[in-house]
C-alpha atoms as a PDB file:
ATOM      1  CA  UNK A   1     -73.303  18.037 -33.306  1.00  0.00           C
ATOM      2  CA  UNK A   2     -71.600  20.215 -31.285  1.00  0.00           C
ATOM      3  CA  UNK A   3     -71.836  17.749 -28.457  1.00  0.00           C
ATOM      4  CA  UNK A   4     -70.014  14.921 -29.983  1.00  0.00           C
ATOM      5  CA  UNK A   5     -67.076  17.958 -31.343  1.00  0.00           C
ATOM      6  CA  UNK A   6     -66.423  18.424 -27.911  1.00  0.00           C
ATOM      7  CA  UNK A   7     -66.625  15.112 -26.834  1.00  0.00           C
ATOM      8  CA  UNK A   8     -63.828  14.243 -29.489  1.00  0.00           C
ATOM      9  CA  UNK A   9     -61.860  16.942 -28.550  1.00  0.00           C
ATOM     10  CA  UNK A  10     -61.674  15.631 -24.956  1.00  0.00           C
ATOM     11  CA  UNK A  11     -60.471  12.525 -26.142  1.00  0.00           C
ATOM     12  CA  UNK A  12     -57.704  13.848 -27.903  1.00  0.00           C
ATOM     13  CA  UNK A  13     -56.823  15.864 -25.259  1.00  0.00           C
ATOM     14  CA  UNK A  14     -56.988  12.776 -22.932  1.00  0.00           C
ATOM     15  CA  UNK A  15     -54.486  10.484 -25.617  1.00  0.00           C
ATOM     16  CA  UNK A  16     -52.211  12.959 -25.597  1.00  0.00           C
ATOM     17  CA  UNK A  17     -52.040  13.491 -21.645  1.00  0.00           C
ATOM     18  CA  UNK A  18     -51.539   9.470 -21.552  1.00  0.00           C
ATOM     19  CA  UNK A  19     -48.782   9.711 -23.759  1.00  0.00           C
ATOM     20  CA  UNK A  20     -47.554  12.419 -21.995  1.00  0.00           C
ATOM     21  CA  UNK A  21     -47.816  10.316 -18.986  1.00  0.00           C
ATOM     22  CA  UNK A  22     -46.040   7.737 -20.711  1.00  0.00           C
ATOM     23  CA  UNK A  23     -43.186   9.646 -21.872  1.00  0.00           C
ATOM     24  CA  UNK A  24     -42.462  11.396 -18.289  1.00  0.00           C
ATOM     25  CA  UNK A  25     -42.574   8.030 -16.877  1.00  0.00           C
ATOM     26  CA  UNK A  26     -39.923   6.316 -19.349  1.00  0.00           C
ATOM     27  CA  UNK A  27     -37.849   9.710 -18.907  1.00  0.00           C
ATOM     28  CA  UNK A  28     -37.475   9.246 -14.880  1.00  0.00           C
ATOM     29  CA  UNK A  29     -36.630   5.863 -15.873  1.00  0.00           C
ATOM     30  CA  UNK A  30     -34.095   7.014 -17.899  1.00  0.00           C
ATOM     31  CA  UNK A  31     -32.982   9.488 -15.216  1.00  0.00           C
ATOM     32  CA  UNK A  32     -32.990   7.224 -13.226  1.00  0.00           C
ATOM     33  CA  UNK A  33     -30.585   4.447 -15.007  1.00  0.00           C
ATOM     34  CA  UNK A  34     -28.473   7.030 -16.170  1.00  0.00           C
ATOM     35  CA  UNK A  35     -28.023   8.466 -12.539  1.00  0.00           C
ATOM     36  CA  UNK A  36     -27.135   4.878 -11.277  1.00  0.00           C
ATOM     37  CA  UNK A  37     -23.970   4.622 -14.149  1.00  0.00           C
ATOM     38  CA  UNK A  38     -23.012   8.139 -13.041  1.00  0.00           C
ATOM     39  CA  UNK A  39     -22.866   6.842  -8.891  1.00  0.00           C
ATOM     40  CA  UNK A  40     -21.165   3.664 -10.187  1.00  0.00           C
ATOM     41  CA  UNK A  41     -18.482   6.016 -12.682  1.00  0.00           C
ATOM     42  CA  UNK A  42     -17.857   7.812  -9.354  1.00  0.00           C
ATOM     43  CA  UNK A  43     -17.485   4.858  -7.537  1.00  0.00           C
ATOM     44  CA  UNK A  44     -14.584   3.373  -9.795  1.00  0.00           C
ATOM     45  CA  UNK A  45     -13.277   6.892 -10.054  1.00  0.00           C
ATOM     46  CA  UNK A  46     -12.484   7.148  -6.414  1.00  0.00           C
ATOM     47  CA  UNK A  47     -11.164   3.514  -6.514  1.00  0.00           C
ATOM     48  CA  UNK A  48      -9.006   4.201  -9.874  1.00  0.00           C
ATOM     49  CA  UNK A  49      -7.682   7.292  -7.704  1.00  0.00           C
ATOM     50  CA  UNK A  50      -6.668   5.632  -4.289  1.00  0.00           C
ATOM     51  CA  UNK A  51      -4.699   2.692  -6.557  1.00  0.00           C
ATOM     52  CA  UNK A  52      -3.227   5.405  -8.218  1.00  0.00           C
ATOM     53  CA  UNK A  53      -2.166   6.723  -4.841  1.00  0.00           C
ATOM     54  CA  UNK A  54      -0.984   3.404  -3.346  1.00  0.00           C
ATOM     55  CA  UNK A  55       1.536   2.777  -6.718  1.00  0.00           C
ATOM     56  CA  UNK A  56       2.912   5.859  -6.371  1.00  0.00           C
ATOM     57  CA  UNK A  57       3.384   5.279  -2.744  1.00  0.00           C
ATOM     58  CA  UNK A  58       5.031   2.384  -3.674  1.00  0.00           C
ATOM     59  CA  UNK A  59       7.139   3.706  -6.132  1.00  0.00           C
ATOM     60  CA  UNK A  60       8.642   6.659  -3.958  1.00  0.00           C
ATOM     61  CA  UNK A  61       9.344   4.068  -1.162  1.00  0.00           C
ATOM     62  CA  UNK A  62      11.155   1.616  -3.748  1.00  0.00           C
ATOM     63  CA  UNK A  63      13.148   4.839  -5.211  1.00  0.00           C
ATOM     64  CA  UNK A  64      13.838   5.395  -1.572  1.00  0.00           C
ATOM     65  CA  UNK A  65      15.040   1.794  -0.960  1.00  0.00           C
ATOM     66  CA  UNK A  66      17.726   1.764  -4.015  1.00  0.00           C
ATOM     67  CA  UNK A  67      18.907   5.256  -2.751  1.00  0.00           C
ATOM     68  CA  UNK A  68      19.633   3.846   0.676  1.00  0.00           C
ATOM     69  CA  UNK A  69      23.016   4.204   2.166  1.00  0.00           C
ATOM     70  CA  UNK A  70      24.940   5.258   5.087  1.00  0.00           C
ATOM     71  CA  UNK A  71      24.450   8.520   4.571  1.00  0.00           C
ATOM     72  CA  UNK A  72      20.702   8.930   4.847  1.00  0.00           C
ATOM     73  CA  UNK A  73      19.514   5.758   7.029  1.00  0.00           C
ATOM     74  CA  UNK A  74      20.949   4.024   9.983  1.00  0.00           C
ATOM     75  CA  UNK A  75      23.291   1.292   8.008  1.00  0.00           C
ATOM     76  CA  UNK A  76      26.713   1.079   8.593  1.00  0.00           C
ATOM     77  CA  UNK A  77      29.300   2.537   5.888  1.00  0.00           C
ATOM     78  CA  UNK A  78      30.070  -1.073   5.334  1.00  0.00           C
ATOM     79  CA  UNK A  79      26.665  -1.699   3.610  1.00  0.00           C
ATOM     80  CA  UNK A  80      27.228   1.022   1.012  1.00  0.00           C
ATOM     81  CA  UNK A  81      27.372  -0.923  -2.205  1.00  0.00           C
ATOM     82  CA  UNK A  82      30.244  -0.323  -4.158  1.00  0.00           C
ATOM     83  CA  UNK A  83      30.851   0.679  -7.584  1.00  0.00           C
ATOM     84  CA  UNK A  84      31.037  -2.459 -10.044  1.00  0.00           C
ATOM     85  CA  UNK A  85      28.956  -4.449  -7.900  1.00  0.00           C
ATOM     86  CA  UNK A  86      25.397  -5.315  -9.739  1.00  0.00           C
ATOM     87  CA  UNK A  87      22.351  -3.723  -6.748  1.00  0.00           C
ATOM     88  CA  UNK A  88      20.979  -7.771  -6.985  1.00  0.00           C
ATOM     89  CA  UNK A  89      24.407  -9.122  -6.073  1.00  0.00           C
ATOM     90  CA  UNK A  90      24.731 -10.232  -2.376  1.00  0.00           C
ATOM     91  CA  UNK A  91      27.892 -12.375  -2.146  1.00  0.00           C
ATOM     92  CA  UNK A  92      30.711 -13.738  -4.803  1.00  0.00           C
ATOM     93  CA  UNK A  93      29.337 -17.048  -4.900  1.00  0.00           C
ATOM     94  CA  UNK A  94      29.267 -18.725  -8.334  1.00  0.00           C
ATOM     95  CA  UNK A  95      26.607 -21.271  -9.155  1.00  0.00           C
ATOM     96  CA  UNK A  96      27.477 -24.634  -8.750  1.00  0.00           C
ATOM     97  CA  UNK A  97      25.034 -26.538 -10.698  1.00  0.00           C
ATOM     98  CA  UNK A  98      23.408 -28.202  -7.466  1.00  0.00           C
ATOM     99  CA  UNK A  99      19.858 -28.073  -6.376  1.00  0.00           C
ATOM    100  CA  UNK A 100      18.214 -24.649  -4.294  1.00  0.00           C
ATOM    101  CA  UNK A 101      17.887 -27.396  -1.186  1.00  0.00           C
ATOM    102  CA  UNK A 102      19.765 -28.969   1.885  1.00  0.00           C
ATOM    103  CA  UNK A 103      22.703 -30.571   0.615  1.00  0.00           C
ATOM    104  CA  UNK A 104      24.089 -33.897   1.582  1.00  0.00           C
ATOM    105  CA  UNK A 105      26.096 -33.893   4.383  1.00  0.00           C
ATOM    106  CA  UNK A 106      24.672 -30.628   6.067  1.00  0.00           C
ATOM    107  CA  UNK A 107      23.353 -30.722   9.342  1.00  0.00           C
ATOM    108  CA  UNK A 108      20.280 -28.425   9.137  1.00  0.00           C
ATOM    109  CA  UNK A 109      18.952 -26.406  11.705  1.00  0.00           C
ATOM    110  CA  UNK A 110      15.582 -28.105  12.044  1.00  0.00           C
ATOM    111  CA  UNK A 111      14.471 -27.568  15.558  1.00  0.00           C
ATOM    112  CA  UNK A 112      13.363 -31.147  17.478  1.00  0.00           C
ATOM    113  CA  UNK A 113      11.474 -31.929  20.084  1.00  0.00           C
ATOM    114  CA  UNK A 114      13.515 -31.682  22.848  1.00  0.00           C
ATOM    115  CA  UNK A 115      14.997 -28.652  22.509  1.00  0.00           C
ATOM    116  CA  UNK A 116      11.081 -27.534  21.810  1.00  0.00           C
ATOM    117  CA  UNK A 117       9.990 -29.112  25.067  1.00  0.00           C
ATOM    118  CA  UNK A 118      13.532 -26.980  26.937  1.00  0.00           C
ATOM    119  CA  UNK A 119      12.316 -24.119  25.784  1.00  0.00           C
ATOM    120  CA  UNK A 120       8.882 -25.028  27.858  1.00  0.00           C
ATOM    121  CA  UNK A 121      10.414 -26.075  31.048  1.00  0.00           C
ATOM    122  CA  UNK A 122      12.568 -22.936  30.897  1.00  0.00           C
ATOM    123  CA  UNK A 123       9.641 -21.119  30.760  1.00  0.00           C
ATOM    124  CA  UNK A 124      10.096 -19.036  27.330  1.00  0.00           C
ATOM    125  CA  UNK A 125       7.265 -19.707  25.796  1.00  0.00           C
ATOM    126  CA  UNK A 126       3.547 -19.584  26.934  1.00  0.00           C
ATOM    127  CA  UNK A 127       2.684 -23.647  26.481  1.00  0.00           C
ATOM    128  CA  UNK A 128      -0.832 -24.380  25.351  1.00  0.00           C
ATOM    129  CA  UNK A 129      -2.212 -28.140  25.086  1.00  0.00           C
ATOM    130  CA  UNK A 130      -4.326 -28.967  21.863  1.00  0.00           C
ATOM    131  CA  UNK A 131      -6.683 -31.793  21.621  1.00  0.00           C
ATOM    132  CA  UNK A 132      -7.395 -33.891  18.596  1.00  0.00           C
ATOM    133  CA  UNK A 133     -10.045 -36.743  19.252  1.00  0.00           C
ATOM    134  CA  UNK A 134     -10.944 -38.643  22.552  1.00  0.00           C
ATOM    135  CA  UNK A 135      -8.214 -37.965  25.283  1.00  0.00           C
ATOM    136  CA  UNK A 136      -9.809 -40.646  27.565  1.00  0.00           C
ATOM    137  CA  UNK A 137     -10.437 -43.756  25.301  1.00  0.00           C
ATOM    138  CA  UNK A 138      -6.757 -43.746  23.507  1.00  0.00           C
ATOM    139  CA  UNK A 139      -2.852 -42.811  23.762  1.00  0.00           C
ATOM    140  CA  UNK A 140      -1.647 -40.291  21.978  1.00  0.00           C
ATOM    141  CA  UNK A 141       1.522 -38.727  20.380  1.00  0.00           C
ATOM    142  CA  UNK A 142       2.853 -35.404  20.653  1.00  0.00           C
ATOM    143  CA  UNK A 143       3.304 -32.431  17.911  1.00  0.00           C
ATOM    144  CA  UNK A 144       4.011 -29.017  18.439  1.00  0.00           C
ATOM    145  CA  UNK A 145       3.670 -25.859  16.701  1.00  0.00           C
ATOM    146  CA  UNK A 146       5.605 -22.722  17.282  1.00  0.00           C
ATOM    147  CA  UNK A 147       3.626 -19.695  16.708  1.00  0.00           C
ATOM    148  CA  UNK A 148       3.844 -15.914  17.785  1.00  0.00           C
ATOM    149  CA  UNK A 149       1.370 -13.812  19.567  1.00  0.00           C
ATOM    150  CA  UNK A 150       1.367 -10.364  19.340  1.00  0.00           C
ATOM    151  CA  UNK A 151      -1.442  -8.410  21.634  1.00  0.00           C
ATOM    152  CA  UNK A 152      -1.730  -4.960  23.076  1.00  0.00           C
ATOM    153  CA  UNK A 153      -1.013  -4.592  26.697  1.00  0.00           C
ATOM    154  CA  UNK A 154      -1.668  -1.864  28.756  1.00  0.00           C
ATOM    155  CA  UNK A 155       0.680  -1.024  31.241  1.00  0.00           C
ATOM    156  CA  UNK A 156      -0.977   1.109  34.202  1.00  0.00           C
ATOM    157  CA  UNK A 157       1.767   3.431  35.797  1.00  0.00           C
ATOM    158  CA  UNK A 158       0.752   4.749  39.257  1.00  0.00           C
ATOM    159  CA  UNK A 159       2.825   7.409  40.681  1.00  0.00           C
ATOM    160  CA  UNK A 160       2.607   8.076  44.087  1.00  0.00           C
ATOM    161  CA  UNK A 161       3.089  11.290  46.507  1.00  0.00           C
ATOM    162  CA  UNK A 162       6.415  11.767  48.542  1.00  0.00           C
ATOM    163  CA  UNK A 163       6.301  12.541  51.845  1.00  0.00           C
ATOM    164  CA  UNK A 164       5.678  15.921  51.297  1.00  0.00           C
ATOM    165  CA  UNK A 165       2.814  15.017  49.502  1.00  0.00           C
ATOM    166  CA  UNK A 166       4.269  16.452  46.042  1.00  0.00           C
ATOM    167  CA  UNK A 167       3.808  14.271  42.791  1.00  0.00           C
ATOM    168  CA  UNK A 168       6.774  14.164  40.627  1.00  0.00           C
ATOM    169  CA  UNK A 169       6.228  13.084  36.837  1.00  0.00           C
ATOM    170  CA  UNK A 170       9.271  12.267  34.577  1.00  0.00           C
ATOM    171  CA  UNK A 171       9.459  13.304  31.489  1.00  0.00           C
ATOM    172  CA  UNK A 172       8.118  10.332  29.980  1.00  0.00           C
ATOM    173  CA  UNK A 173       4.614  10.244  31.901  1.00  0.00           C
ATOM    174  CA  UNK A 174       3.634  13.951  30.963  1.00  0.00           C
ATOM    175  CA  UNK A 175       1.184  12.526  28.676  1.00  0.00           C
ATOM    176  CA  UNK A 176      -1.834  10.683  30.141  1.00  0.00           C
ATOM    177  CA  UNK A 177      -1.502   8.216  27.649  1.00  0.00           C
ATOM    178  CA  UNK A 178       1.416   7.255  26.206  1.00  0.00           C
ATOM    179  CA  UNK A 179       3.211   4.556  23.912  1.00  0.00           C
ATOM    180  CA  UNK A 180       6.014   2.225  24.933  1.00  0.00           C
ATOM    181  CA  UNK A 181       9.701   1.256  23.927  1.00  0.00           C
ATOM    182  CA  UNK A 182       8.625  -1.557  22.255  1.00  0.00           C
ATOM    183  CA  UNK A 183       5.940   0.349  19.770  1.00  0.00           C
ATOM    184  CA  UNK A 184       8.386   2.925  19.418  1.00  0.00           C
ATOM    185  CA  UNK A 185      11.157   0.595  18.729  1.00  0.00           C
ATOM    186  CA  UNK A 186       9.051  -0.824  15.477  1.00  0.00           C
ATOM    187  CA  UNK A 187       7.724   1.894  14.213  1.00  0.00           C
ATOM    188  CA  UNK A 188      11.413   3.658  13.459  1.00  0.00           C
ATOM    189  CA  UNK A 189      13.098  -0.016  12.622  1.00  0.00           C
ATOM    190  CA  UNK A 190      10.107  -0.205   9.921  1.00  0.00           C
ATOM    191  CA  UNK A 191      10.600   3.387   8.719  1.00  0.00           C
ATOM    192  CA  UNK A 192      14.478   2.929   9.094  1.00  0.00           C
ATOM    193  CA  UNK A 193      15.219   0.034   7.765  1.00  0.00           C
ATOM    194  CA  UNK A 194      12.059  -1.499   6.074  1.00  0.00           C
ATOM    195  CA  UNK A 195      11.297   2.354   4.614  1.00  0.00           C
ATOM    196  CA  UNK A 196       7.503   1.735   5.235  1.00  0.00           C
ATOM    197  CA  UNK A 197       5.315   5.050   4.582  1.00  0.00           C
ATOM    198  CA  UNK A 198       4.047   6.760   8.030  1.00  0.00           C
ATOM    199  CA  UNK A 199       0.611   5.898   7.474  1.00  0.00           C
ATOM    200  CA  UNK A 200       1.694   2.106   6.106  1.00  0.00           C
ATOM    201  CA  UNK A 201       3.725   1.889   9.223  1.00  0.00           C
ATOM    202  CA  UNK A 202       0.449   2.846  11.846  1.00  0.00           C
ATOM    203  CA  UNK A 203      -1.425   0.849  10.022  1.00  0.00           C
ATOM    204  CA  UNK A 204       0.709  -2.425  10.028  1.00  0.00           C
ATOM    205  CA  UNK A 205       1.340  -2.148  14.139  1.00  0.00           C
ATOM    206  CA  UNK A 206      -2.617  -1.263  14.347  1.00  0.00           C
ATOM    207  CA  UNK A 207      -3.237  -4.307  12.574  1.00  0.00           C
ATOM    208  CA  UNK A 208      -0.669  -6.736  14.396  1.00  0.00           C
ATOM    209  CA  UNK A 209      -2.323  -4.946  18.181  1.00  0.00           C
ATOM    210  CA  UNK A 210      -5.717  -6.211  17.062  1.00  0.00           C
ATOM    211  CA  UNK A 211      -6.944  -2.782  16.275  1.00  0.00           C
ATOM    212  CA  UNK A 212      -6.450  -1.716  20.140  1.00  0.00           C
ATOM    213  CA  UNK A 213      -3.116   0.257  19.782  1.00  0.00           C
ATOM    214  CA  UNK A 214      -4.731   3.046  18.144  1.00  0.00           C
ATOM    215  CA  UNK A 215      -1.241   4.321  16.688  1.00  0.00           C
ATOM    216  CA  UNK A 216      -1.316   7.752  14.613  1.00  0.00           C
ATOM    217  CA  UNK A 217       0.562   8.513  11.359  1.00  0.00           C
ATOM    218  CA  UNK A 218       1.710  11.612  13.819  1.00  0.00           C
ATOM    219  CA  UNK A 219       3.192   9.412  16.128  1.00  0.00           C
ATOM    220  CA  UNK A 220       5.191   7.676  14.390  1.00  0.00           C
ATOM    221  CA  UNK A 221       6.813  10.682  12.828  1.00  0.00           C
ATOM    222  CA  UNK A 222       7.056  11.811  16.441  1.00  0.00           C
ATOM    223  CA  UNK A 223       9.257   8.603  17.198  1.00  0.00           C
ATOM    224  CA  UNK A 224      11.174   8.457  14.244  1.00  0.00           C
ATOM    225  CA  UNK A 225      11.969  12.596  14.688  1.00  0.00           C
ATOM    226  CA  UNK A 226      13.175  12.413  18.052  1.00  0.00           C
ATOM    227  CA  UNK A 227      15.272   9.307  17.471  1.00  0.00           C
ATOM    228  CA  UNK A 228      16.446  11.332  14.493  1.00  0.00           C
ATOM    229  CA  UNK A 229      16.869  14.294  16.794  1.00  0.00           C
ATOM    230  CA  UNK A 230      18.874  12.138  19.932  1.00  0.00           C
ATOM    231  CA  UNK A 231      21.312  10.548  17.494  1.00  0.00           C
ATOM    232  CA  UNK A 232      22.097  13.479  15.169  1.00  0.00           C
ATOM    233  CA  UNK A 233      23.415  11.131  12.784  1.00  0.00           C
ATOM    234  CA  UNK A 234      20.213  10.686  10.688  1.00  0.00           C
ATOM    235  CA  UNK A 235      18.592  12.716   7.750  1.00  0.00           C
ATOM    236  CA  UNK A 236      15.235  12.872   8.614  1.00  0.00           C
ATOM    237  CA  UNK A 237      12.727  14.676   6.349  1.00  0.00           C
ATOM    238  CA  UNK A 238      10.817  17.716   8.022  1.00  0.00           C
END
């Protein structure tokens, strides 16, 4: 008798380590589920707060667009608009009941083809030849496209010794790398007159250089300050 007690108190004690079993098990794999909603939560958190950052980005450089005068950008006095005068209003012209299109009678400015194919000979543009179909087995006609390409280039400035065999740097090669007129000349027209963010601003000419120009928020504060600083006519936050 007391054999068989303890052999049904081992199975007791063997049901309740299964369940035991089971219970830890369907615990991790609420852990578990409940861990994944808490990485996603954070996920969308981070993405709620970076949206969050871009609108008000937005927002302070819209503010900054309707407070724009001569006083605080580069415009002329002449710009200033004037009291009476809705912000939306651009000229005096009333509407005249026509359609938003090229009117009868007016020229147009539509470029043709041989002012295209002067601008080639002149050598303006870089001229590239597309294909379409079989050039040996048919004629063909001619289209063209006018298209911009904007790429980094790296210009390689070697100065050399003078007779004495003394280097001398200008101001403008002290740096070992440095960025040119035309970078610099964007990045303040964009602040200036576009009022794009610093950090906007690199990242637009980054992204039109193909990701080569490796352009700093920094730097184009740098540009816009000493523009600010050479002119003395700007207000240029510090």
């Amino acid at each position: 008798m007391g054999g068989n007690y303890e052999k049904g108190m081992y199975n007791q004690l063997m049901e309740v380590m299964a369940r035991l079993e089971r219970v830890e098990g369907e615990s991790k794999k609420e852990a578990t589920r409940l861990n994944g909603e808490i990485s996603d939560r954070k996920k969308e958190n981070r993405h709620l707060r970076e949206e969050n950052r871009l609108l008000k980005e937005d927002n302070a450089r819209l503010k900054s667009i309707l407070n724009n005068d001569s006083s605080n950008t580069s415009q002329p006095p002449s710009t200033d608009q004037k009291g009476g005068k809705p912000a939306n209003c651009y000229n005096g012209r009333t509407k005249t009941g026509r359609k938003a299109e090229g009117q009868k009678g007016h020229g147009g400015t539509t470029l043709t083809k041989a002012e295209v194919e002067e601008k080639i000979h002149s050598g303006r543009c870089r001229h590239e030849i597309k294909t379409i179909g079989n050039p040996r087995t048919s004629p063909y006609v001619t289209k063209y496209v006018i298209d911009l390409d904007v790429e980094t280039m790296v210009t390689e400035v070697r100065i050399y010794a003078d007779e004495g065999g003394k280097i001398h740097i200008q101001p403008q090669y002290r740096s070992d790398v440095s960025y040119g007129a035309d970078v610099k000349a964007l990045a303040v027209a964009l602040y200036g007159e576009g009022v794009m963010s610093n950090d906007r601003n690199a990242a637009f000419l980054n992204a039109a250089g193909g990701g080569a120009l490796g352009l700093s928020e920094g730097s184009v504060y740098s540009f816009c300050r000493k523009l600010a600083e050479a002119s003395g006519t700007w207000r240029f936050p510090c």
